[in-house]
C-alpha atoms as a PDB file:
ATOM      1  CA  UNK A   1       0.000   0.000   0.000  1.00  0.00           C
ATOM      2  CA  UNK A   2       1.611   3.355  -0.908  1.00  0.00           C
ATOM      3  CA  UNK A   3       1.317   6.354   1.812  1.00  0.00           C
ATOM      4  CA  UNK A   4      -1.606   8.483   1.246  1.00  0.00           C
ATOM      5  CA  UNK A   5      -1.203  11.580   1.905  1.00  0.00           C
ATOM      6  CA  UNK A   6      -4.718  13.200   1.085  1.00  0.00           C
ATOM      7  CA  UNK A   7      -6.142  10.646   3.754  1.00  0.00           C
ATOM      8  CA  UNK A   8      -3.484  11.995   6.152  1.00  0.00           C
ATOM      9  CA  UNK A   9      -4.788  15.306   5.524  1.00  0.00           C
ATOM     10  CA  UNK A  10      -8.344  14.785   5.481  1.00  0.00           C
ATOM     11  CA  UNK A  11      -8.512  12.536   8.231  1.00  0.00           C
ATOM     12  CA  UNK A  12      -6.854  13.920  11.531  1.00  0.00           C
ATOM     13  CA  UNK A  13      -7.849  13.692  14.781  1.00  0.00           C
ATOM     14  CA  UNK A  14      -7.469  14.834  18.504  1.00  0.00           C
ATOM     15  CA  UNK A  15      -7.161  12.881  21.882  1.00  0.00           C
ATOM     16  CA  UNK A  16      -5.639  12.764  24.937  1.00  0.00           C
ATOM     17  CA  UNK A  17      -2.509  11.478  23.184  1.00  0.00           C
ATOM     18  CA  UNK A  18      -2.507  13.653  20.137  1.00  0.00           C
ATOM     19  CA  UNK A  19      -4.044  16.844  20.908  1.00  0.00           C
ATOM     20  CA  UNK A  20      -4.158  20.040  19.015  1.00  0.00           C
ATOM     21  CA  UNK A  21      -1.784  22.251  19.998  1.00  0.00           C
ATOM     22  CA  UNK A  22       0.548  19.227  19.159  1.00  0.00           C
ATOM     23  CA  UNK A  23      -0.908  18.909  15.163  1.00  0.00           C
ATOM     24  CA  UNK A  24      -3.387  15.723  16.204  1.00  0.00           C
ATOM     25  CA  UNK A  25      -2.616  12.422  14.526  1.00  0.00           C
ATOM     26  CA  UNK A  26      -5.046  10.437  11.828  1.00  0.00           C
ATOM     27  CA  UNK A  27      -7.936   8.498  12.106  1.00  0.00           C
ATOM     28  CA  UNK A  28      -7.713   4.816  11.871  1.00  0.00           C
ATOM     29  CA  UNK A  29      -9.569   3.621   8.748  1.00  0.00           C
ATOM     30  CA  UNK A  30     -12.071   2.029  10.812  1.00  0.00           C
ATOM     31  CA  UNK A  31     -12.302   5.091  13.074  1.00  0.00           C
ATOM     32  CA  UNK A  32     -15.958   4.864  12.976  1.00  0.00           C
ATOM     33  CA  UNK A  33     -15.567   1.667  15.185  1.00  0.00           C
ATOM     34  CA  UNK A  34     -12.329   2.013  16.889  1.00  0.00           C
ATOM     35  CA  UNK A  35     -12.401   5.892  17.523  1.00  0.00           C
ATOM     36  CA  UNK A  36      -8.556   5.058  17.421  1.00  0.00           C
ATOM     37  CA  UNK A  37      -5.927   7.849  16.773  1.00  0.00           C
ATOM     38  CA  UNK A  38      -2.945   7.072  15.423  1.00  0.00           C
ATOM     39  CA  UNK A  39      -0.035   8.644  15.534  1.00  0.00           C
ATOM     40  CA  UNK A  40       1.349  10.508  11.858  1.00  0.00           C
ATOM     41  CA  UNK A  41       4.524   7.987  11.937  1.00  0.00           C
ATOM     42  CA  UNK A  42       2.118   4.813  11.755  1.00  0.00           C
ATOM     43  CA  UNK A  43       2.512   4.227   8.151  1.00  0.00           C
ATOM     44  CA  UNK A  44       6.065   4.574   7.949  1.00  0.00           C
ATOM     45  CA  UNK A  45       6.246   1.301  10.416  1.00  0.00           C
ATOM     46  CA  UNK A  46       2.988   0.044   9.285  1.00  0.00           C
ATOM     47  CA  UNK A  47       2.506   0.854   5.663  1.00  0.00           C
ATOM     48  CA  UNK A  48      -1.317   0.853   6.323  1.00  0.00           C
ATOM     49  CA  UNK A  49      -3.859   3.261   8.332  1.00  0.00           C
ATOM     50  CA  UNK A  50      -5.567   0.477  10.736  1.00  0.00           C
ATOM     51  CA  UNK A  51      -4.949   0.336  14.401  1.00  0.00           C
ATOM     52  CA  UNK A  52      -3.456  -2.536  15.887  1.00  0.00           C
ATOM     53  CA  UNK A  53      -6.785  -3.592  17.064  1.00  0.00           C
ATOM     54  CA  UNK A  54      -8.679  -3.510  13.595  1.00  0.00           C
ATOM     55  CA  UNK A  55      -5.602  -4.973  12.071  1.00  0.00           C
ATOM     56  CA  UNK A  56      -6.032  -7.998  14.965  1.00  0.00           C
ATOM     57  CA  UNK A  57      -9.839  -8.457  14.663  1.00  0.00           C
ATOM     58  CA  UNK A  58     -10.455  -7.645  10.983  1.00  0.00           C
ATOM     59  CA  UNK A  59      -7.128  -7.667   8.768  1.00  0.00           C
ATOM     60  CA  UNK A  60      -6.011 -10.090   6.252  1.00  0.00           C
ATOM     61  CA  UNK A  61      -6.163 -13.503   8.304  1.00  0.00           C
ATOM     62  CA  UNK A  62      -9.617 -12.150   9.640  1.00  0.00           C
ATOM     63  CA  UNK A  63     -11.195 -10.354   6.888  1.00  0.00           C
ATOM     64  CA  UNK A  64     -10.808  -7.616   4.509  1.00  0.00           C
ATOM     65  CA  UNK A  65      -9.623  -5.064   7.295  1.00  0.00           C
ATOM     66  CA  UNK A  66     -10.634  -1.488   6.405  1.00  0.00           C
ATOM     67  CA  UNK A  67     -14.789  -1.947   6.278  1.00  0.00           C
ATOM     68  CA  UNK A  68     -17.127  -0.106   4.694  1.00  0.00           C
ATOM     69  CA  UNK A  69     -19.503   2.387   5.554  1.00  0.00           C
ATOM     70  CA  UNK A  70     -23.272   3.232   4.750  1.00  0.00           C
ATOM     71  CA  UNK A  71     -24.630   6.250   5.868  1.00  0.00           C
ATOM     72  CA  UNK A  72     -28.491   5.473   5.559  1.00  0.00           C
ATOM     73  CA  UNK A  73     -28.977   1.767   5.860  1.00  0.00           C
ATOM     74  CA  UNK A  74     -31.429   0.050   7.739  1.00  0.00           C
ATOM     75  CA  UNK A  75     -29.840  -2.167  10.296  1.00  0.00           C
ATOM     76  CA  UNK A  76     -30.901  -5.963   9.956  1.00  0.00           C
ATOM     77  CA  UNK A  77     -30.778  -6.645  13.773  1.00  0.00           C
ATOM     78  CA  UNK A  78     -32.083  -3.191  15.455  1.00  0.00           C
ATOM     79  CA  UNK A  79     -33.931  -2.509  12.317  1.00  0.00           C
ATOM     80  CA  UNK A  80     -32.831   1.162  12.864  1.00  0.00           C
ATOM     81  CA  UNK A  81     -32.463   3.273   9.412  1.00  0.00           C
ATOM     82  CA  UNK A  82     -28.795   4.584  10.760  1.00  0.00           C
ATOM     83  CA  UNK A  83     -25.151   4.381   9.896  1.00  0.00           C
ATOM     84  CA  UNK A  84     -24.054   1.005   9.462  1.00  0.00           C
ATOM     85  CA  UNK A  85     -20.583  -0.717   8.750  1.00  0.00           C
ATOM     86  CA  UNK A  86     -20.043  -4.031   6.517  1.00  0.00           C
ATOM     87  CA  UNK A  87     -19.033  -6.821   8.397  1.00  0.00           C
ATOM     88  CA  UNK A  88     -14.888  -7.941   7.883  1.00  0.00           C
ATOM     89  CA  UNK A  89     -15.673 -11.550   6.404  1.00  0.00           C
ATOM     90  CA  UNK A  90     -19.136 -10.467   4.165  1.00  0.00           C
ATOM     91  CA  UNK A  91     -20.573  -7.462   2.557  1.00  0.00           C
ATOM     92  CA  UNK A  92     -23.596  -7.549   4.740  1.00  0.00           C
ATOM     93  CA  UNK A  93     -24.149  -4.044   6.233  1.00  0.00           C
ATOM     94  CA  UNK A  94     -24.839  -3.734  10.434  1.00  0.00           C
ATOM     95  CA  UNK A  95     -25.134  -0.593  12.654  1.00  0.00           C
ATOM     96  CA  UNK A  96     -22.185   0.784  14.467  1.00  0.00           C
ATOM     97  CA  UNK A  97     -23.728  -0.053  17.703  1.00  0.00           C
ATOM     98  CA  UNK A  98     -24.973  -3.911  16.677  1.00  0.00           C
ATOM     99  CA  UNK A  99     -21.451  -4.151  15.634  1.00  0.00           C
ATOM    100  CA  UNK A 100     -19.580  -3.208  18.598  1.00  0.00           C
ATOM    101  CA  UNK A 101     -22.174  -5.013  20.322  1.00  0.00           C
ATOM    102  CA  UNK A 102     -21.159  -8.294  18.695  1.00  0.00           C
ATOM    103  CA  UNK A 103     -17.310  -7.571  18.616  1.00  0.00           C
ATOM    104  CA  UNK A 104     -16.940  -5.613  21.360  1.00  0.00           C
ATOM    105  CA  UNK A 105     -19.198  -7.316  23.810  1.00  0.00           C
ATOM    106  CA  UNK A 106     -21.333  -5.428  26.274  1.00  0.00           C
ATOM    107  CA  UNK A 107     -20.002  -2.115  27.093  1.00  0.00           C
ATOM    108  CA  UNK A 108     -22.177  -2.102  29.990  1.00  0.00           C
ATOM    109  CA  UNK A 109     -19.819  -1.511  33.475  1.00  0.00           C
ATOM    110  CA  UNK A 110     -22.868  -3.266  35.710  1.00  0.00           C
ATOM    111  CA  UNK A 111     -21.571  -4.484  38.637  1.00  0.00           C
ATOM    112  CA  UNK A 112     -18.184  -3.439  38.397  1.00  0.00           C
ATOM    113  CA  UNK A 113     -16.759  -2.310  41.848  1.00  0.00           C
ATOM    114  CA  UNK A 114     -16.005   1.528  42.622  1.00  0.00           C
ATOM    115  CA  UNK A 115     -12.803   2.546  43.585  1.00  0.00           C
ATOM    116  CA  UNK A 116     -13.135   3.353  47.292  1.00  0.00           C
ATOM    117  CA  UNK A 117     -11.390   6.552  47.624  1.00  0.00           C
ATOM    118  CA  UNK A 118     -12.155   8.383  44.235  1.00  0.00           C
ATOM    119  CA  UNK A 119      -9.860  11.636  45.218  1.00  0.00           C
ATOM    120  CA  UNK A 120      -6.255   9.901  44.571  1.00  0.00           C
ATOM    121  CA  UNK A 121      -7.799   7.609  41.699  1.00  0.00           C
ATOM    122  CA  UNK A 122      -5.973   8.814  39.182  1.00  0.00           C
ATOM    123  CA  UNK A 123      -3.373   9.083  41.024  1.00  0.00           C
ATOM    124  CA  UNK A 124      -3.496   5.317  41.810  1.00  0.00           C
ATOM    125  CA  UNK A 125      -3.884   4.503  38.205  1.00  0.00           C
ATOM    126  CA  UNK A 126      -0.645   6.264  37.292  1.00  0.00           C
ATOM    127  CA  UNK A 127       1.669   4.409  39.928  1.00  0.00           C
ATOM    128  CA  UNK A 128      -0.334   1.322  41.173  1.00  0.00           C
ATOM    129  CA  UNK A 129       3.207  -0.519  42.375  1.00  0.00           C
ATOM    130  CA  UNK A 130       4.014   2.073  44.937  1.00  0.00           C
ATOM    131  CA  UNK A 131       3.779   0.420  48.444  1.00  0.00           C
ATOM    132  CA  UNK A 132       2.056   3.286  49.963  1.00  0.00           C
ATOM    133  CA  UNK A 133      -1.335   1.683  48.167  1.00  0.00           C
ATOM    134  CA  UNK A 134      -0.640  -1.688  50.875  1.00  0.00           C
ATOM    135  CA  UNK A 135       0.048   0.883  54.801  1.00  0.00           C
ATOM    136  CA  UNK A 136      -2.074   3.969  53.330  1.00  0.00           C
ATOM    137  CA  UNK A 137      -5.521   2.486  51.851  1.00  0.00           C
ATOM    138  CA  UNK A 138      -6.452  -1.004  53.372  1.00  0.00           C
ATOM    139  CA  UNK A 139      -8.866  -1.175  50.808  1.00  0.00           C
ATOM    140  CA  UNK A 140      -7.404  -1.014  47.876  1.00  0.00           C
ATOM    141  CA  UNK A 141      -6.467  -4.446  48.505  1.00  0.00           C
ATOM    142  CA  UNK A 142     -10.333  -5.563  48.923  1.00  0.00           C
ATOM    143  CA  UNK A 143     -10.913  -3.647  45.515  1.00  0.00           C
ATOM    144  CA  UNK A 144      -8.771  -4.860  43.280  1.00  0.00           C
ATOM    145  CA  UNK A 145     -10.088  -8.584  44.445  1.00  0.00           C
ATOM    146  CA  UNK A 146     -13.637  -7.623  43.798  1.00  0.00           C
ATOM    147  CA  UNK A 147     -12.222  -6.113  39.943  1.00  0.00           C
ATOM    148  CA  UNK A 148     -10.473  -9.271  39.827  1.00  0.00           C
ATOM    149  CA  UNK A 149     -13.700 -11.528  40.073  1.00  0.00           C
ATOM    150  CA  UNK A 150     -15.632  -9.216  38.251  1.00  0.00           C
ATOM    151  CA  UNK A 151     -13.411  -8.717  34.912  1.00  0.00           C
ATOM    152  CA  UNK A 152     -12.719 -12.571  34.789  1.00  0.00           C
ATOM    153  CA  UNK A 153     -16.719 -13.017  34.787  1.00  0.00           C
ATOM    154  CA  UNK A 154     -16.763 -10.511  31.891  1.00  0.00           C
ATOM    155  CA  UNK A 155     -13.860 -12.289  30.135  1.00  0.00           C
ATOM    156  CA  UNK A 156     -15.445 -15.810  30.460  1.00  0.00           C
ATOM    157  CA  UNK A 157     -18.747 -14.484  28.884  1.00  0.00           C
ATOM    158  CA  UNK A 158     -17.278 -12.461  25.894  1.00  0.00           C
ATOM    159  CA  UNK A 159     -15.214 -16.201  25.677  1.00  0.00           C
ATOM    160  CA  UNK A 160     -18.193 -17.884  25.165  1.00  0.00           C
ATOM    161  CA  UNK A 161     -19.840 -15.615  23.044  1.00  0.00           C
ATOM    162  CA  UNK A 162     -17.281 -16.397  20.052  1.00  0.00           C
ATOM    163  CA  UNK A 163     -20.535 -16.825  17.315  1.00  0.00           C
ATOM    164  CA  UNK A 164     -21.448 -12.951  17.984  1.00  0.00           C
ATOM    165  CA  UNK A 165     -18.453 -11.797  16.366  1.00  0.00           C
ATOM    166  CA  UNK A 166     -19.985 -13.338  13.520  1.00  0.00           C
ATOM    167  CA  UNK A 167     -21.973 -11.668  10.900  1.00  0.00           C
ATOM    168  CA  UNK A 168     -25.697 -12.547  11.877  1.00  0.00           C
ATOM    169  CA  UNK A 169     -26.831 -12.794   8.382  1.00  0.00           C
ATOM    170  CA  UNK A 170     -24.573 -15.967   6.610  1.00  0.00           C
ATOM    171  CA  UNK A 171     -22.093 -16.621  10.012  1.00  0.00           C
ATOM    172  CA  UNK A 172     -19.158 -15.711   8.324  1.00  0.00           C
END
């Protein structure tokens, strides 16, 4: 695939990682899905415009990786009239939010424990090995048991849901 540049151009994006101020990076091809931003040296180690992710669940050994996109389509599962995405193995057109449903597994965060002292959160999640966690905040400890159990429930379901990230239509 050669580098194209008109994509680059028409096709940047902000986050947290590539904001503004810094010139933004680009959209992943399947940035509609993903809502990954790459950054604008991905092609040169890549030579192609998918995210690691969408090259993983829907590039060459999985299907036909960048997918396409209908803007007013009426959504065989939801039966919605909305924007809808062709699945990676078939041309047969689903909703963004069918899809992720079915690849991404419930989104839904039901049941998942809260972090018991919300002020230093963040600041957990940015050095989670430092001992003070154990003397400082007992529970901590209790928490990230309960996350434990609770993310290896979610895991074991999406596990056994392997024939959703199928299309829904021919099972491809």
């Amino acid at each position: 695939m050669e580098r194209n540049l008109e994509y680059e151009e028409n096709n940047i994006a902000y986050d947290c990682q590539y904001r503004e101020e810094d010139g933004g990076g680009i959209k992943c091809k399947n940035f509609i899905i993903c809502e990954t931003v790459l950054p604008k040296w991905w092609f040169d180690c890549k030579a192609h415009y998918l995210c690691t992710n969408c090259d993983i669940m829907f590039g060459n050994k999985r299907g036909k990786g960048m997918l396409k996109v209908k803007d007013v389509f009426e959504c065989p599962l939801c039966l919605e009239v909305k924007q809808c995405v062709s699945q990676p193995r078939c041309d047969h057109y689903v909703c963004v939010d069918c899809f992720k449903r079915c690849y991404y597994g419930d989104e839904n965060r039901e049941g998942e424990p809260k972090f018991p002292y919300p002020d230093i959160e963040d600041e957990y999640d940015d050095d989670q090995d430092n001992p003070k966690w154990e003397t400082e905040y007992p529970l901590i400890e209790i928490y990230n048991e309960q996350h434990s159990i609770w993310d290896d429930e979610k895991m074991k379901k999406y596990e056994n849901e392997e024939y959703l990230r199928m299309c829904p239509i021919c099972r491809k």
